[in-house]
N, C-alpha and C. Protein backbone atom coordinates (compact mmCIF):
# COMPACT_ATOMS: atom_id res chain seq x y z
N UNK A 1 9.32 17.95 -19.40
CA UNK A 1 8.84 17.36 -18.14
C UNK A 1 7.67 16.43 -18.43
N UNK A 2 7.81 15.32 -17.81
CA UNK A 2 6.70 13.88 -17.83
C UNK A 2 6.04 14.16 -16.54
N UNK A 3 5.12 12.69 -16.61
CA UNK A 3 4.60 12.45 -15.08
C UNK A 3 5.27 11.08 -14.72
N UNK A 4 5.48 10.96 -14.15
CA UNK A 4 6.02 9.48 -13.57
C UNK A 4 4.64 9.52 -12.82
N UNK A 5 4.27 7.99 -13.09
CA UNK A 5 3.93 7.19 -11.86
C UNK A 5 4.13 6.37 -11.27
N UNK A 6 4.68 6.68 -9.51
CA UNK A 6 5.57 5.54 -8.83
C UNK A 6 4.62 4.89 -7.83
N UNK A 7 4.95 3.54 -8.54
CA UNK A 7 4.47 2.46 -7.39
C UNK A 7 4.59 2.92 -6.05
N UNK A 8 4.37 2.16 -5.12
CA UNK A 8 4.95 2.60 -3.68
C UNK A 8 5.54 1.28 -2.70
N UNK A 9 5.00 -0.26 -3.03
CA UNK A 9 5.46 -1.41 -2.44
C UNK A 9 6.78 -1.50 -3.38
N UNK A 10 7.82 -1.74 -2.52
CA UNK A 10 8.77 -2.42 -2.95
C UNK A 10 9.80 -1.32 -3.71
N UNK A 11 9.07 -0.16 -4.01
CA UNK A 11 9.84 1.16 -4.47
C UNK A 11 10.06 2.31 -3.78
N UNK A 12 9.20 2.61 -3.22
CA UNK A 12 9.15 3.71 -1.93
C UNK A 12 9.73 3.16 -0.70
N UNK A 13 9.06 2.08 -0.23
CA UNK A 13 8.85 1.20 1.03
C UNK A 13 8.84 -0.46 0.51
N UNK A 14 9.94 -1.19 1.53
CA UNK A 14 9.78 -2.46 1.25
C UNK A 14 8.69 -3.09 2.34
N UNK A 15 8.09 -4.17 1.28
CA UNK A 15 6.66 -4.59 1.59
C UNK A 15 7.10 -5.84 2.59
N UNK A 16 7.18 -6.59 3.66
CA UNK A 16 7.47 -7.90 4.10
C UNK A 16 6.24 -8.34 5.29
N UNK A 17 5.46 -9.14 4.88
CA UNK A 17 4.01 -9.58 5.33
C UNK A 17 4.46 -10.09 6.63
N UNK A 18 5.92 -11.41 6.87
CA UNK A 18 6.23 -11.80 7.68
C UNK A 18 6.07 -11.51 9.48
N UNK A 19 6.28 -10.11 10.00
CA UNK A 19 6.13 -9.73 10.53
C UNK A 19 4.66 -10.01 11.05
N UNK A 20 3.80 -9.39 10.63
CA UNK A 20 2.35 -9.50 10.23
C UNK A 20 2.27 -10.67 11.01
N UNK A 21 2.21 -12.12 9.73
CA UNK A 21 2.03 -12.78 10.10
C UNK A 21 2.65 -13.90 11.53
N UNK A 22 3.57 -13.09 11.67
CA UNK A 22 4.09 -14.27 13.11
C UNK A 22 3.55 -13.80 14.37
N UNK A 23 3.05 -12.15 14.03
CA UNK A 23 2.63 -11.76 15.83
C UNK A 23 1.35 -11.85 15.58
N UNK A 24 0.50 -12.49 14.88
CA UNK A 24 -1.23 -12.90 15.08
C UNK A 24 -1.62 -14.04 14.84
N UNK A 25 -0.43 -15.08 14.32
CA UNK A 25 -1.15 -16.41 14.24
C UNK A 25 -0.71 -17.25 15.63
N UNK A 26 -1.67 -17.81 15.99
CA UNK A 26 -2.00 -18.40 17.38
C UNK A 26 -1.42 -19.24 17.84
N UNK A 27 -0.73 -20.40 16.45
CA UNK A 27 -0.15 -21.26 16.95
C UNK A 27 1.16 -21.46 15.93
N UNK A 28 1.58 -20.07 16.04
CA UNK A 28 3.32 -19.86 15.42
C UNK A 28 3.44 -20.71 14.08
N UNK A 29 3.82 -21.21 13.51
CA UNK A 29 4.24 -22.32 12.62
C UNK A 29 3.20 -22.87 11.35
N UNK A 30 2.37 -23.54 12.09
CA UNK A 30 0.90 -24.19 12.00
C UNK A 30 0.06 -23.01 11.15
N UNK A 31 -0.16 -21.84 12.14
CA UNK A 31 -0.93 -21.21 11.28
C UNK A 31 -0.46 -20.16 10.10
N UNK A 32 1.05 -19.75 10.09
CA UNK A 32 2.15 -18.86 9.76
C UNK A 32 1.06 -18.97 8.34
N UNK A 33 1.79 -20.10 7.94
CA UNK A 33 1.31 -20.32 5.97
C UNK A 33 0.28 -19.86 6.07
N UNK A 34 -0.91 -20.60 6.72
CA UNK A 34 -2.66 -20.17 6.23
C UNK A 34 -2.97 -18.80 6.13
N UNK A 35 -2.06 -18.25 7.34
CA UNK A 35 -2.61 -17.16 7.36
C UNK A 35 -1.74 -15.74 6.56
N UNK A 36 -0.81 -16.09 5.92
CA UNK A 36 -0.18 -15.45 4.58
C UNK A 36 -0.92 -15.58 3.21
N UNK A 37 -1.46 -17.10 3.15
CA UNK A 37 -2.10 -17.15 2.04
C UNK A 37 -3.60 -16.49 2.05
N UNK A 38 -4.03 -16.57 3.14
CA UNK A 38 -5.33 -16.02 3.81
C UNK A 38 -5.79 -14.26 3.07
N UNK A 39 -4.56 -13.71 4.14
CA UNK A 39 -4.62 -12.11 3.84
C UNK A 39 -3.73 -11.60 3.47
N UNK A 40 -2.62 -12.29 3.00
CA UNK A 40 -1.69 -11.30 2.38
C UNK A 40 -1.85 -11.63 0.70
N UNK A 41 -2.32 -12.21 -0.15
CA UNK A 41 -2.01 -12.67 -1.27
C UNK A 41 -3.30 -13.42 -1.72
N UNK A 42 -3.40 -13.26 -3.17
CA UNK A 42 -4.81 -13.72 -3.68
C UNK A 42 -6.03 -13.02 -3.57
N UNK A 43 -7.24 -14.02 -3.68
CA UNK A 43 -8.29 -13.24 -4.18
C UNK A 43 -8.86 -12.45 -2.94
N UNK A 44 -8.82 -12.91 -1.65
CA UNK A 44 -9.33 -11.89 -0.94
C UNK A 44 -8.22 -10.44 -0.50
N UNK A 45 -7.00 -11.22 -0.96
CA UNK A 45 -5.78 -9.44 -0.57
C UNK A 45 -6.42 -8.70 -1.92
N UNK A 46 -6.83 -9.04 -3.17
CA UNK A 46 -7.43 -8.46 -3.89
C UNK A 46 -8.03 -7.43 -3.87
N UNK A 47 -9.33 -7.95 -2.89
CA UNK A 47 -10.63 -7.39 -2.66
C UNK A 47 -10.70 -6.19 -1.83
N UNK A 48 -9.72 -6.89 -1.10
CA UNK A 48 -9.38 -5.34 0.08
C UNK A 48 -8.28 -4.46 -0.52
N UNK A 49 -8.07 -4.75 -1.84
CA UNK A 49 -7.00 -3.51 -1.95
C UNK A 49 -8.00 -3.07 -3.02
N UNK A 50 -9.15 -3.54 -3.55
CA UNK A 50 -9.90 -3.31 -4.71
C UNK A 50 -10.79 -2.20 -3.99
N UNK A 51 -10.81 -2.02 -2.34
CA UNK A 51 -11.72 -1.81 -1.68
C UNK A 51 -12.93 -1.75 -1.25
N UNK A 52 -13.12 -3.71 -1.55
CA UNK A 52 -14.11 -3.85 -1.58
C UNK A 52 -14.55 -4.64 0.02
N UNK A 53 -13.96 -4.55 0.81
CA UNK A 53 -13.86 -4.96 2.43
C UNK A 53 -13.46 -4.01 3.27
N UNK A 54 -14.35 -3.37 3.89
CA UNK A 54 -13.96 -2.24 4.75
C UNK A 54 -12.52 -2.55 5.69
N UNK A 55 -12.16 -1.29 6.27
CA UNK A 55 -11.30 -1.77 6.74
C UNK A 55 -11.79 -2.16 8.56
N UNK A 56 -13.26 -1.89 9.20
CA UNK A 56 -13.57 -2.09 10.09
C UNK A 56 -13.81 -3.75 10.42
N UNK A 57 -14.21 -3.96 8.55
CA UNK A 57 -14.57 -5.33 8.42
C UNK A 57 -13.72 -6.25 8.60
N UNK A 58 -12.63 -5.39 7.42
CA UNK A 58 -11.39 -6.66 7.64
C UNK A 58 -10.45 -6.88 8.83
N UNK A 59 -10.65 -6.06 9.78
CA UNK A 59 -9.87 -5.84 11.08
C UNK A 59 -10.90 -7.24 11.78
N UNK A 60 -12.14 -7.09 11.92
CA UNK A 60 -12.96 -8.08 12.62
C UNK A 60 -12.58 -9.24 11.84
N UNK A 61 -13.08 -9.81 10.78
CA UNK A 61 -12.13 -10.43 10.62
C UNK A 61 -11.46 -11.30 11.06
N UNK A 62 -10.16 -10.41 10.78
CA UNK A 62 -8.95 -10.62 12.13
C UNK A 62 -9.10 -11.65 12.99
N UNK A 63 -9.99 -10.43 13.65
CA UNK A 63 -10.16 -10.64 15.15
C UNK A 63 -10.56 -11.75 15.49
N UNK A 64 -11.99 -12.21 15.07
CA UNK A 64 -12.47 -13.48 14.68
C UNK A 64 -12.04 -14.74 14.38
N UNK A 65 -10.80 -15.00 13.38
CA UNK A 65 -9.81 -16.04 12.81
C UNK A 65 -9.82 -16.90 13.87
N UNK A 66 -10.18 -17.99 13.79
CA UNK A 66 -9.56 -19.18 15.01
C UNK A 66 -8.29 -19.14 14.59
N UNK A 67 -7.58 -18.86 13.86
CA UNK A 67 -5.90 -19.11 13.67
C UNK A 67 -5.32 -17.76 14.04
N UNK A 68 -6.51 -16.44 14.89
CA UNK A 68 -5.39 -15.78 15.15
C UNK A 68 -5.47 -15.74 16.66
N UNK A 69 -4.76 -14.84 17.45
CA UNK A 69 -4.71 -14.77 18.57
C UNK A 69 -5.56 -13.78 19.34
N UNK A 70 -5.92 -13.80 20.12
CA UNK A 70 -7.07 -13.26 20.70
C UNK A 70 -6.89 -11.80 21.14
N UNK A 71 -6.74 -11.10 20.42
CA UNK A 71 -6.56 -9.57 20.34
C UNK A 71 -7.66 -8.58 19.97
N UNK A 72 -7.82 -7.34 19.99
CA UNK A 72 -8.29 -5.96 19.77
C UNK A 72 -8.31 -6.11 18.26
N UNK A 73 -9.40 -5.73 17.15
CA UNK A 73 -9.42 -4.97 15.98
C UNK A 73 -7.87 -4.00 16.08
N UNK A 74 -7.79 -3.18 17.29
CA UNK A 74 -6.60 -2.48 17.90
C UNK A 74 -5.07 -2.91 17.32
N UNK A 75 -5.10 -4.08 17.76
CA UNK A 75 -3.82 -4.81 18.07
C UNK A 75 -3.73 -5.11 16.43
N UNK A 76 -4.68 -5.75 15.38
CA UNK A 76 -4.52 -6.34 14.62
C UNK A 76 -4.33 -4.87 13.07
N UNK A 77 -4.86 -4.23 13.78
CA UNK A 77 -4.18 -3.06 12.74
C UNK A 77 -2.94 -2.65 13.10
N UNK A 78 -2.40 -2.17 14.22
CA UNK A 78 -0.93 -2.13 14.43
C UNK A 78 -0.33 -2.99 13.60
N UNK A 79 -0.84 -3.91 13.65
CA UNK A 79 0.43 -5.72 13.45
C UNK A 79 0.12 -5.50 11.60
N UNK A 80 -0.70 -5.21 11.21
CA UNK A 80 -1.04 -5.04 9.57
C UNK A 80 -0.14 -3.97 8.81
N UNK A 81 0.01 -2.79 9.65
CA UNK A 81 0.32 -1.57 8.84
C UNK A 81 2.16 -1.91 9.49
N UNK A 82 2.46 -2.79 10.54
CA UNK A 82 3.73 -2.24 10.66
C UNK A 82 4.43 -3.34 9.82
N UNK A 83 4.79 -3.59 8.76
CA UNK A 83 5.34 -4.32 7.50
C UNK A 83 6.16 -3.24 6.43
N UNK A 84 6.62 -2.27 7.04
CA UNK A 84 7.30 -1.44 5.56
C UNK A 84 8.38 -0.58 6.40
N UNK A 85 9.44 -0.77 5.60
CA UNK A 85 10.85 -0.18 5.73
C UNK A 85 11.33 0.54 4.13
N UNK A 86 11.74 1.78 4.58
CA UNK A 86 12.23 2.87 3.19
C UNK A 86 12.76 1.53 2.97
N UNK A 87 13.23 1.86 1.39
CA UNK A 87 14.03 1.82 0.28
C UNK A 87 15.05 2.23 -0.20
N UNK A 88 16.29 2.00 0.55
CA UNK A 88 17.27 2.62 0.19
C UNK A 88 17.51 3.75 -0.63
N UNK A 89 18.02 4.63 -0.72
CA UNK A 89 17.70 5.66 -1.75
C UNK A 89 16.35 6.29 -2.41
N UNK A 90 15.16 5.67 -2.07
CA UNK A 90 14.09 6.23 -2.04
C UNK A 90 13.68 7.75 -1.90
N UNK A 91 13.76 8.46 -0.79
CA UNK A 91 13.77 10.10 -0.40
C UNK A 91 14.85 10.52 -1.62
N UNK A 92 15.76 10.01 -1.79
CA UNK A 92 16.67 11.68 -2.34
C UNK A 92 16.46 11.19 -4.34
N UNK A 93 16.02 10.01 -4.43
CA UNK A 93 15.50 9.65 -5.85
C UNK A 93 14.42 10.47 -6.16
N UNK A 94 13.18 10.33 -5.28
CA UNK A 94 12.00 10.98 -5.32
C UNK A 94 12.04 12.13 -5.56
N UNK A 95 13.04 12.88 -4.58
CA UNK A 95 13.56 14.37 -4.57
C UNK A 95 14.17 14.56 -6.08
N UNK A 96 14.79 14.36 -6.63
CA UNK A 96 15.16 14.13 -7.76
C UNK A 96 14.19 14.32 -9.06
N UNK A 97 13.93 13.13 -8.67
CA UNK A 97 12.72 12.88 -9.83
C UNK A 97 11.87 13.95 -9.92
N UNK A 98 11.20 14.60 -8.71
CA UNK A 98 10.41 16.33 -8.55
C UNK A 98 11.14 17.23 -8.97
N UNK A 99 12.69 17.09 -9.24
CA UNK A 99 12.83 18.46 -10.31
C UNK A 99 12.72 18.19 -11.77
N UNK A 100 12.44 17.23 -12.35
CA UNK A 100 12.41 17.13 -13.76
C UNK A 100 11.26 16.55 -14.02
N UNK A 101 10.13 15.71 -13.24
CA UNK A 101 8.61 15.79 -13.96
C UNK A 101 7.70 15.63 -12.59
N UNK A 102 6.83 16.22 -13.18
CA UNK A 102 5.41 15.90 -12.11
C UNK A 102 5.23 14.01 -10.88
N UNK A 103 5.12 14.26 -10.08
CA UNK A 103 5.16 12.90 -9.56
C UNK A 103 3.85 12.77 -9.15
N UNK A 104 3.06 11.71 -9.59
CA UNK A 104 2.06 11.00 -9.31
C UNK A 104 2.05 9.06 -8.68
N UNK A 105 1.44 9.51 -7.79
CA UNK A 105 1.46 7.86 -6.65
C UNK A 105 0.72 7.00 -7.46
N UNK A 106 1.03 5.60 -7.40
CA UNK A 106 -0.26 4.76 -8.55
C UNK A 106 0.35 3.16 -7.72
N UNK A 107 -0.78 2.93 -6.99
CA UNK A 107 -0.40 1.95 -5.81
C UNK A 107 -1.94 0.88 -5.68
N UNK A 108 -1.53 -0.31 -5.93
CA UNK A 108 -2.25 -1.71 -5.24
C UNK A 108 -2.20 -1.16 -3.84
N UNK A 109 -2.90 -0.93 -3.09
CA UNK A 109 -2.72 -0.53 -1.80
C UNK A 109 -4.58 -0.69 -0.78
N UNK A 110 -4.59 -0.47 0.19
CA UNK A 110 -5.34 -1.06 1.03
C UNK A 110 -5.62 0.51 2.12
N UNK A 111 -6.67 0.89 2.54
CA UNK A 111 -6.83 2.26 3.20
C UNK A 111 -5.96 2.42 4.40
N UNK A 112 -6.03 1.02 5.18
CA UNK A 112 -5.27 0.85 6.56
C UNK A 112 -3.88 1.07 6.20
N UNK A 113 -3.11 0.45 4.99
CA UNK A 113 -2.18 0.53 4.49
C UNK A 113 -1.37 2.11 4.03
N UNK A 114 -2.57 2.57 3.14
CA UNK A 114 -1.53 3.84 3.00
C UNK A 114 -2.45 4.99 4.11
N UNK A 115 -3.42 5.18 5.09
CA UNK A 115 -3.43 6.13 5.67
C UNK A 115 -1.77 6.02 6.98
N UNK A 116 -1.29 4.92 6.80
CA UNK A 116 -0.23 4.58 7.51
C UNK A 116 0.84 5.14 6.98
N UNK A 117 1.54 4.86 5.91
CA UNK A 117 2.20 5.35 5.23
C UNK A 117 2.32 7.03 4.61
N UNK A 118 1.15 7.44 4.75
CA UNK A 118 0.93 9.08 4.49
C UNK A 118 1.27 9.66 6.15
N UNK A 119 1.01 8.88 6.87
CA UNK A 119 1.55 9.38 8.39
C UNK A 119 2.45 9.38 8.94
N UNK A 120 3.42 8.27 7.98
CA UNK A 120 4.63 7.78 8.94
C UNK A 120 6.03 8.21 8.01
N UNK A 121 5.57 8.67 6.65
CA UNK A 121 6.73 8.68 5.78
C UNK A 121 6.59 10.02 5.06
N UNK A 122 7.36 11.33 5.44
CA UNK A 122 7.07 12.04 4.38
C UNK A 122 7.61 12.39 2.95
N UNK A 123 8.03 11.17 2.55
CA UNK A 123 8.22 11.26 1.49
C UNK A 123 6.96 10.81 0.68
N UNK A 124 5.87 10.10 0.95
CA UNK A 124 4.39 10.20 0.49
C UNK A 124 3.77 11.33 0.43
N UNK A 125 4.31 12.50 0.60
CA UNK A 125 3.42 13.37 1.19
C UNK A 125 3.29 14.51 -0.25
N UNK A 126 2.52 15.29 -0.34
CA UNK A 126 3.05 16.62 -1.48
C UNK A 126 2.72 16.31 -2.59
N UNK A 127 2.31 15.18 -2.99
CA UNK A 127 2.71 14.88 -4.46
C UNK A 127 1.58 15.06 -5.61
N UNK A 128 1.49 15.30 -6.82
CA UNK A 128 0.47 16.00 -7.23
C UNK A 128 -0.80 15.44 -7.59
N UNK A 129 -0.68 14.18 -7.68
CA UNK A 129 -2.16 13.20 -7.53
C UNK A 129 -1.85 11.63 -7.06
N UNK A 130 -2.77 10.94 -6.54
CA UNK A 130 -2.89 9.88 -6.13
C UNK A 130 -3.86 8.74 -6.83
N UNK A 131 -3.58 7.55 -7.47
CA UNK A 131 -4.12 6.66 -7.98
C UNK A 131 -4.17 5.89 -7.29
N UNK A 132 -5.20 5.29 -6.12
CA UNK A 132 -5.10 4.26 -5.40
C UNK A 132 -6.25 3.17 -5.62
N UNK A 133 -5.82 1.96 -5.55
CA UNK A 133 -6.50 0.57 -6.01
C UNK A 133 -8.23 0.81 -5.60
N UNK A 134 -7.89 1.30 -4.47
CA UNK A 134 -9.26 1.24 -3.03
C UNK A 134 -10.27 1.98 -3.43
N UNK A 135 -9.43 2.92 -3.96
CA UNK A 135 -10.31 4.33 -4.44
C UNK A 135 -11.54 3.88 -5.69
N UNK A 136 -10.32 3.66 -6.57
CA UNK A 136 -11.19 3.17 -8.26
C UNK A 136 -11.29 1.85 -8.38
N UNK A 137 -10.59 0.52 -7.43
CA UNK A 137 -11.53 -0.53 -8.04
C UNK A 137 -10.94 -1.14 -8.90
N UNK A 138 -9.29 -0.55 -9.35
CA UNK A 138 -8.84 -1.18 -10.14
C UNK A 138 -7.40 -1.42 -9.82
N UNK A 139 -6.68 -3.02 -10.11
CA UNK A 139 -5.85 -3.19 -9.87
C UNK A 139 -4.41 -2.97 -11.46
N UNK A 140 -3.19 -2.25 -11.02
CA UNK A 140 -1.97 -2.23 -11.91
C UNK A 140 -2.07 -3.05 -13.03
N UNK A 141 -2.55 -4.56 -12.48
CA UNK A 141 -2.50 -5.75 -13.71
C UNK A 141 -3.29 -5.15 -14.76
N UNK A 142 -4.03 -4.74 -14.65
CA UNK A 142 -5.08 -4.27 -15.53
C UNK A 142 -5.16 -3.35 -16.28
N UNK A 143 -5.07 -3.19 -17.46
CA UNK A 143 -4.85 -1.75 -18.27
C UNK A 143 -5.97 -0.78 -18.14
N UNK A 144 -6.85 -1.46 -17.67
CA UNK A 144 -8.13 -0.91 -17.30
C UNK A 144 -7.72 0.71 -15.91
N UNK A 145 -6.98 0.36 -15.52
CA UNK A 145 -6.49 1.11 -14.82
C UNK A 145 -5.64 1.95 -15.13
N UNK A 146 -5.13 2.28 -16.25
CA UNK A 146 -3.78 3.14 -16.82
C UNK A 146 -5.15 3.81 -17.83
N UNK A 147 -6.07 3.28 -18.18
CA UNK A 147 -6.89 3.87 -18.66
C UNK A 147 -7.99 5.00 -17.90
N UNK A 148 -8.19 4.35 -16.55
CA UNK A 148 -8.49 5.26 -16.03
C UNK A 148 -7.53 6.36 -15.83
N UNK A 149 -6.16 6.32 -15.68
CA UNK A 149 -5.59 7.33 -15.41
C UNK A 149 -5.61 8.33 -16.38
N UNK A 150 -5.59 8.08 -17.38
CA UNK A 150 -6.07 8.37 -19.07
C UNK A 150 -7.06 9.47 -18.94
N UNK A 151 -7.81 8.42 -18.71
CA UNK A 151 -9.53 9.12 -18.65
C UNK A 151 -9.98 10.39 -17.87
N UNK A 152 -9.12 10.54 -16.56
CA UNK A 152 -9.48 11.39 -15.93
C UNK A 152 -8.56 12.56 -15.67
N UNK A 153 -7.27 12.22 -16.63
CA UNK A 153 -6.24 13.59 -16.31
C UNK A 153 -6.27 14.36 -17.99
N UNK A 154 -6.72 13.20 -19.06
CA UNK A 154 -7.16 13.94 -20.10
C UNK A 154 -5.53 14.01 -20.64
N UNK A 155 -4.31 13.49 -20.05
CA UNK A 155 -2.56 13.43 -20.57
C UNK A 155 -2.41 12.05 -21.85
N UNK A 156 -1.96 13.28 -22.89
CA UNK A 156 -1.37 12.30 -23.62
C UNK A 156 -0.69 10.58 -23.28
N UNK A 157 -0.96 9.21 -23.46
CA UNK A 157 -0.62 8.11 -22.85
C UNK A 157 1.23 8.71 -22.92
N UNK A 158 1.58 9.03 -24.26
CA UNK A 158 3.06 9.10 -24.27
C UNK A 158 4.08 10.26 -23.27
N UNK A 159 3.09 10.60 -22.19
CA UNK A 159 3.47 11.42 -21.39
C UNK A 159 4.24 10.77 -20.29
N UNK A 160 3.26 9.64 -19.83
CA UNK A 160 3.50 9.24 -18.77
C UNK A 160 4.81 7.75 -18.31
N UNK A 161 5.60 7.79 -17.38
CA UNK A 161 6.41 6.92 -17.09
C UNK A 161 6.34 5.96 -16.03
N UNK A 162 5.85 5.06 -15.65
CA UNK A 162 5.25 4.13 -14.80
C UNK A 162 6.75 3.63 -14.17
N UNK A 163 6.87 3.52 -12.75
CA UNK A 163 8.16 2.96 -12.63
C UNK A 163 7.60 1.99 -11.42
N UNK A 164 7.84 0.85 -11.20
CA UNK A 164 6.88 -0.38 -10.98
C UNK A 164 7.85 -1.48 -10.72
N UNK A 165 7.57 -2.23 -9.36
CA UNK A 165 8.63 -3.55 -9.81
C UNK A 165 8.31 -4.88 -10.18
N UNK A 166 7.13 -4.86 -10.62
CA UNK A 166 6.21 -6.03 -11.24
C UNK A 166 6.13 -5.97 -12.76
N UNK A 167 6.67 -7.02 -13.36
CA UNK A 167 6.64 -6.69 -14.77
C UNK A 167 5.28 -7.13 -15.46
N UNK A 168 4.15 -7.15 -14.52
CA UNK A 168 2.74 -7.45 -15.00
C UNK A 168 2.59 -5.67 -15.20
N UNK A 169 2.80 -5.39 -14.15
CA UNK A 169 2.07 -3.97 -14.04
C UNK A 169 2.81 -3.03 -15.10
N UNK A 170 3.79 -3.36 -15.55
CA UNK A 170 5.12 -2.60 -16.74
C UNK A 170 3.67 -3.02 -17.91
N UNK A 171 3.99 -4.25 -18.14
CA UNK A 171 3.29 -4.86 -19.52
C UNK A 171 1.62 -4.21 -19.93
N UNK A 172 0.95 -4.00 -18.61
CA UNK A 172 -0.09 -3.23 -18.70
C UNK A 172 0.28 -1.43 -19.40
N UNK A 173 0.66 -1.02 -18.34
CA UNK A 173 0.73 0.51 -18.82
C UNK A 173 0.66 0.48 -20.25
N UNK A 174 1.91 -0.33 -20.96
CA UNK A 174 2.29 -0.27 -22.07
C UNK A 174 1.12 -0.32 -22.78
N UNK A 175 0.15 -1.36 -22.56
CA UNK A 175 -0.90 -1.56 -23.61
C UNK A 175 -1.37 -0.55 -23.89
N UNK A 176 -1.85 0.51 -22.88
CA UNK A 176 -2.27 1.92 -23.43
C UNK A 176 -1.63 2.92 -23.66
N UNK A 177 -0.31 2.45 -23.59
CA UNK A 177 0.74 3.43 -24.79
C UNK A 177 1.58 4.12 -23.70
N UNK A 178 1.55 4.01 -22.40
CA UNK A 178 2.72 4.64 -21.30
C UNK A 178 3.61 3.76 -21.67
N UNK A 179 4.80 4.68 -20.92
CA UNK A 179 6.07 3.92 -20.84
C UNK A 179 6.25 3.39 -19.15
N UNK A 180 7.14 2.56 -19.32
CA UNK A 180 7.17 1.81 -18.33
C UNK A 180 9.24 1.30 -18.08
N UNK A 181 9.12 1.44 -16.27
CA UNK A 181 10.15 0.91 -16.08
C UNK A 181 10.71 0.22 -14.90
N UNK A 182 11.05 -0.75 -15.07
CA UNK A 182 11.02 -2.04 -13.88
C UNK A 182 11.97 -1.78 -13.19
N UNK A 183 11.01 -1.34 -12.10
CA UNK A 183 11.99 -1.17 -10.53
C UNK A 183 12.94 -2.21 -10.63
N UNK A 184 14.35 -2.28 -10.18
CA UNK A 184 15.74 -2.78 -9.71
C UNK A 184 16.01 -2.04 -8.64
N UNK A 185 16.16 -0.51 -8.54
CA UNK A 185 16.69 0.18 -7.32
C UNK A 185 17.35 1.45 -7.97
N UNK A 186 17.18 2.16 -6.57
CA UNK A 186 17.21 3.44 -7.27
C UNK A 186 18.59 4.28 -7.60
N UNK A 187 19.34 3.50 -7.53
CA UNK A 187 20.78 3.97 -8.72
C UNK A 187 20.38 3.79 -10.09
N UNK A 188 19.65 2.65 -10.50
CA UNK A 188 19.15 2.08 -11.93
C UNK A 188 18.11 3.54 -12.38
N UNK A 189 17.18 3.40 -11.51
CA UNK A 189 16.30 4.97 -11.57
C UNK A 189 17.15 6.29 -11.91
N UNK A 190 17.86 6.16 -11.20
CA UNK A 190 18.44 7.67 -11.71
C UNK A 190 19.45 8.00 -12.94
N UNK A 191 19.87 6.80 -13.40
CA UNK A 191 20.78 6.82 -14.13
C UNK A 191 20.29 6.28 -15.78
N UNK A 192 18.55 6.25 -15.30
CA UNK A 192 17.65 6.01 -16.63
C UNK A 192 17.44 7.28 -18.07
N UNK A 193 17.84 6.91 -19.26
CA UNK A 193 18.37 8.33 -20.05
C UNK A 193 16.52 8.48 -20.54
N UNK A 194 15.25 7.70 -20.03
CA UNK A 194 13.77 8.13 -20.32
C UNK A 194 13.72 8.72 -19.63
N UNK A 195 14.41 9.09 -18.29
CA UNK A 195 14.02 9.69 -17.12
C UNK A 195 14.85 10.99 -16.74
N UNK A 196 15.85 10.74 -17.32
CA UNK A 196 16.86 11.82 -16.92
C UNK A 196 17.46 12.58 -18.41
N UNK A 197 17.25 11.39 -19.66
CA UNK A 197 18.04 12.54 -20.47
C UNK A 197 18.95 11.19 -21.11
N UNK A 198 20.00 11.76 -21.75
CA UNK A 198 21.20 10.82 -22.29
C UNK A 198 22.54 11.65 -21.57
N UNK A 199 23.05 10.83 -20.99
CA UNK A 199 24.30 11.09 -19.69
C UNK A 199 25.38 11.71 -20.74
C-alpha cells in the first residue's frame, strides 16, 4: 500500500471559470475576457490560492470591479464556488483507490473554493490528510511543495503517487523522487499496473 496524492481540479471535479465569469461581468462580452484573465488565471489567481488574499478581501474586490455587476460579496461567492461538476467515474475510482493505498488531497485551491467542495461533494470527505495551496503557500509547480509533503509526513519520496492533470505538477513531484501520473480519466486510473499491480 502507497499514498496517492489526488489533485482535485479537473480529477475529482471539472473546473470551468465560464460560468463565473458571464453572471458578474457587467457588460457580457466586453468584460467576459478581462475578467477571466483578472481572477481566474495568473498572478493574482496565484495569490489567492497561495492564500495570500483573504477570502473577505477577494469577495470585495468583486464587489468593487467597475466590470462587475452590482451585487452582494453574497452573490459573488455563490457565482465563484458554483464552477465544478464530478468527473465521470470519479466516486467509484476514489472508492477503489481506498482499498489499496492511503488517499491524500494535494490541491492549487482557494478557501472559498474547497470549503465548497468539502460541503457539496462527499467524495472530498474522510480522507487521511489534506495538502492545500492556501494552507502552506505553496503551489504543485513547485517541488518546493512535494517537499513539504516530505517534510512533514516524514514518507519515504518512493512511497508516494501523485495523480495530477498538469504535466508541470507530474514533472515537479518527480524532482523529489515521487511518482507521478497524468490524469486522462479514470478508466486510464484504474487500469494503471503503479497503481493497481500488473493485470
Amino acid at each position: 500500500m502507497g499514498i496517492v496524492l489526488l489533485d482535485i481540479g479537473n480529477v475529482i471535479v471539472s473546473v470551468d471559470f465560464k460560468p463565473f465569469c458571464r453572471s458578474v461581468a457587467r457588460d457580457g462580452a466586453a468584460d467576459y475576457d478581462a475578467i477571466l484573465s483578472r481572477y481566474c488565471e495568473g498572478a493574482f489567481k496565484d495569490r489567492v490560492d497561495r492564500g495570500m488574499v483573504a477570502p473577505a478581501e477577494f469577495l470585495g474586490m468583486l464587489a468593487d470591479d467597475p466590470m462587475t455587476v452590482d451585487k452582494s460579496p453574497a452573490y459573488f461567492r455563490f457565482a465563484w464556488q458554483k464552477i465544478f461538476t464530478p468527473v465521470p467515474g470519479s466516486a467509484e475510482g476514489i472508492r477503489r483507490l481506498g482499498e489499496h493505498h492511503q488517499i491524500w488531497i494535494m490541491s492549487d485551491t482557494d478557501p472559498l473554493h474547497f470549503a465548497y467542495l468539502l460541503d457539496t461533494y462527499p467524495v472530498m470527505r474522510g480522507h487521511d490528510r489534506y495538502f492545500l495551496s492556501y494552507e502552506h503557500g505553496l503551489l504543485k509547480r513547485e517541488p518546493e511543495a512535494f517537499r513539504h509533503v516530505l517534510d512533514s509526513s516524514g514518507v519515504d519520496p518512493q512511497q508516494f503517487i501523485l495523480i495530477d492533470d498538469r504535466a508541470v505538477n507530474i514533472d515537479s513531484c518527480r524532482r523529489v523522487g515521487m511518482h507521478g501520473i497524468l490524469f486522462t480519466g479514470w478508466e486510464d486510473v484504474q487500469a494503471s499496473p503503479l497503481l493497481f499491480g500488473e493485470s
